[in-house]
Protein backbone atom coordinates (compact mmCIF):
# COMPACT_ATOMS: atom_id res chain seq x y z
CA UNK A 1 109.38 113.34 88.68
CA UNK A 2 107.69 109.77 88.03
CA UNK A 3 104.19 109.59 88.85
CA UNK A 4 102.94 107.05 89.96
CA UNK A 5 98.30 107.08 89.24
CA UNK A 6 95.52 105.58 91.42
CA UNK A 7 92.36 105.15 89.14
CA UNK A 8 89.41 105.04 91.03
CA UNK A 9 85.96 104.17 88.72
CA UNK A 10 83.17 101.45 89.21
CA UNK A 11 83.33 101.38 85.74
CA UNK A 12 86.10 99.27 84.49
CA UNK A 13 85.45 100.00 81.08
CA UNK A 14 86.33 103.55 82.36
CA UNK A 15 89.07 102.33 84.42
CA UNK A 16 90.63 100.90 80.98
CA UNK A 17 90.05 104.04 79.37
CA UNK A 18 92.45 106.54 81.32
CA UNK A 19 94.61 103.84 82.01
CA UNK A 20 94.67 103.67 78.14
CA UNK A 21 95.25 107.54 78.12
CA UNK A 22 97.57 107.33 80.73
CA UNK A 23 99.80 104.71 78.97
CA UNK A 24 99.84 106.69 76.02
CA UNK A 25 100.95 110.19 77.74
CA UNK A 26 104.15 108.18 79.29
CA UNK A 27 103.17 106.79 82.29
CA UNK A 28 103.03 103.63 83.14
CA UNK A 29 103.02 102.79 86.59
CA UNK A 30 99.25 103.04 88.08
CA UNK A 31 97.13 100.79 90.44
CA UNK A 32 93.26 100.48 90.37
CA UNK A 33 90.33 101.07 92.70
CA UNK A 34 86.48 99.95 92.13
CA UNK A 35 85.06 102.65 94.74
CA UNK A 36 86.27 105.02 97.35
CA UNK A 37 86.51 102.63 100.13
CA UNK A 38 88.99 100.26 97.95
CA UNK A 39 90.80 103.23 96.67
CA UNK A 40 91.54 104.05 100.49
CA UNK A 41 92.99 100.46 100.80
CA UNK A 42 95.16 100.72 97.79
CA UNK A 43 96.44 103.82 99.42
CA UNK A 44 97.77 102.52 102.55
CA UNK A 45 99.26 99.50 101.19
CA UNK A 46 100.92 101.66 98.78
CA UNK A 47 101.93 104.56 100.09
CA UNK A 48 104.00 105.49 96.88
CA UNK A 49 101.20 106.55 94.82
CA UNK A 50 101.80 110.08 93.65
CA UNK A 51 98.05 111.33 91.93
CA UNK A 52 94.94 110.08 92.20
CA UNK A 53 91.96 110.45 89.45
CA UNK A 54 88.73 109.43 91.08
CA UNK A 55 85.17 109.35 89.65
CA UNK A 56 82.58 110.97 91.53
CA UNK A 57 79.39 108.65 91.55
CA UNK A 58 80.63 105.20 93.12
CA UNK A 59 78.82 102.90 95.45
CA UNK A 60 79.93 102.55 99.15
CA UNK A 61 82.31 105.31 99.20
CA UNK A 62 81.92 108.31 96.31
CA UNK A 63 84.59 109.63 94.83
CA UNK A 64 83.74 113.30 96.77
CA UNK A 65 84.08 111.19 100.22
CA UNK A 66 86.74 109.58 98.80
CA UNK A 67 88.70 112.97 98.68
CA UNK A 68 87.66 114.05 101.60
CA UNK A 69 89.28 111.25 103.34
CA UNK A 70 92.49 111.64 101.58
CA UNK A 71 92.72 115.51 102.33
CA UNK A 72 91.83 114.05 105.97
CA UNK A 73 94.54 111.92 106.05
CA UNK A 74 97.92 112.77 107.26
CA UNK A 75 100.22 111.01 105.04
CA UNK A 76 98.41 111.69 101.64
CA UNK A 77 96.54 115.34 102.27
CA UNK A 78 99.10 116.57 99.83
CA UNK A 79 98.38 114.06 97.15
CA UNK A 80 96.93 115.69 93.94
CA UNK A 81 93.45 114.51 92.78
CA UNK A 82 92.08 115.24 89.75
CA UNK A 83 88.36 114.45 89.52
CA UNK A 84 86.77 112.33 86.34
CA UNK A 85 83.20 112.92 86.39
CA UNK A 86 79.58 113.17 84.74
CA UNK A 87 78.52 115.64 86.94
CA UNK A 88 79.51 118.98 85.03
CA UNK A 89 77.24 121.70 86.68
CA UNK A 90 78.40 124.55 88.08
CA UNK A 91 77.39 123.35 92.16
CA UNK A 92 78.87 120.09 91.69
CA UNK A 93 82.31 121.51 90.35
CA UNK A 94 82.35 124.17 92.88
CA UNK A 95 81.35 121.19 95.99
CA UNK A 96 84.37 119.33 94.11
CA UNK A 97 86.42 122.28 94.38
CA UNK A 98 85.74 122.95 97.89
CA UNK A 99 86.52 119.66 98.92
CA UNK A 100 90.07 120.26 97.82
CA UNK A 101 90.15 118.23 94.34
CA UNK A 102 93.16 120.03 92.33
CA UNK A 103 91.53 119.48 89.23
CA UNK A 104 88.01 118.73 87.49
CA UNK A 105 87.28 116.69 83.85
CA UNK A 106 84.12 116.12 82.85
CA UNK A 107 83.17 112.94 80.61
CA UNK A 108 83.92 112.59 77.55
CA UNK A 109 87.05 113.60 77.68
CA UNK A 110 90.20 113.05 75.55
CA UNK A 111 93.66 112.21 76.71
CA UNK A 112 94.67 115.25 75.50
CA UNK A 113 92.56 116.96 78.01
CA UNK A 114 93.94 114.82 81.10
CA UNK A 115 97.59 115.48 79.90
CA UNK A 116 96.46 119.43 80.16
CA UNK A 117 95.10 118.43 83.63
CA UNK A 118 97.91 116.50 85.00
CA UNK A 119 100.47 118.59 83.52
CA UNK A 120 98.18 122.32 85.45
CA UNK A 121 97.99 120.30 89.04
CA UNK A 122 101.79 119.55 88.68
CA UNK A 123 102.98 122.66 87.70
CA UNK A 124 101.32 124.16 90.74
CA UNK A 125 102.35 121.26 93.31
């Protein structure tokens, strides 16, 4: 199955950098989001996109609101998020977790690591 990735980061140095990883595990088609409340846009104009990696700390809408809408949503609640975050302690992960994100890296991480990720969420989709 293609994938097709929303990246969701106010950083766009860190947008770059797992679209980088991304690119260089085989997939190629992915759209961009500065914040939770664009990343909701992006969705319903394209409601192709098959995975969604979303930061956690983002102005407007954070990346933990930002999953709550999608699992909220009808037509994306099944879409599989995996979370790309600083926040690495054990309540965060778990608040993550219980917001339905399928999956949880914490920065720094290596491509490696979100090919492990991707490849865990998809094998239990």
């Amino acid at each position: 199955m293609s994938l097709k990735f929303l990246v969701v980061d106010d950083s766009i140095t860190m947008r770059r950098i797992v679209a980088n990883s991304l690119k260089g595990l085989g997939y190629s088609e992915l759209l961009e989001a500065g914040d939770g409340k664009e990343a909701m846009d992006v969705l319903n104009a394209n409601r192709d996109i098959t995975f969604v990696i979303t930061d956690w700390n983002m102005p407007n809408v954070s990346g933990l609101e930002l999953v709550k809408g999608i699992r909220a949503h009808a037509t994306y609640n099944k879409v599989p998020i995996l979370m790309v975050t600083t926040r690495g302690v054990k309540e965060d992960i778990m608040e993550a977790l219980a917001a339905k994100v399928n999956n949880y890296v914490v920065k720094p991480f290596t491509p490696a690591i979100l090919k492990e990720k991707i490849e865990q969420i998809m094998a239990s989709q």
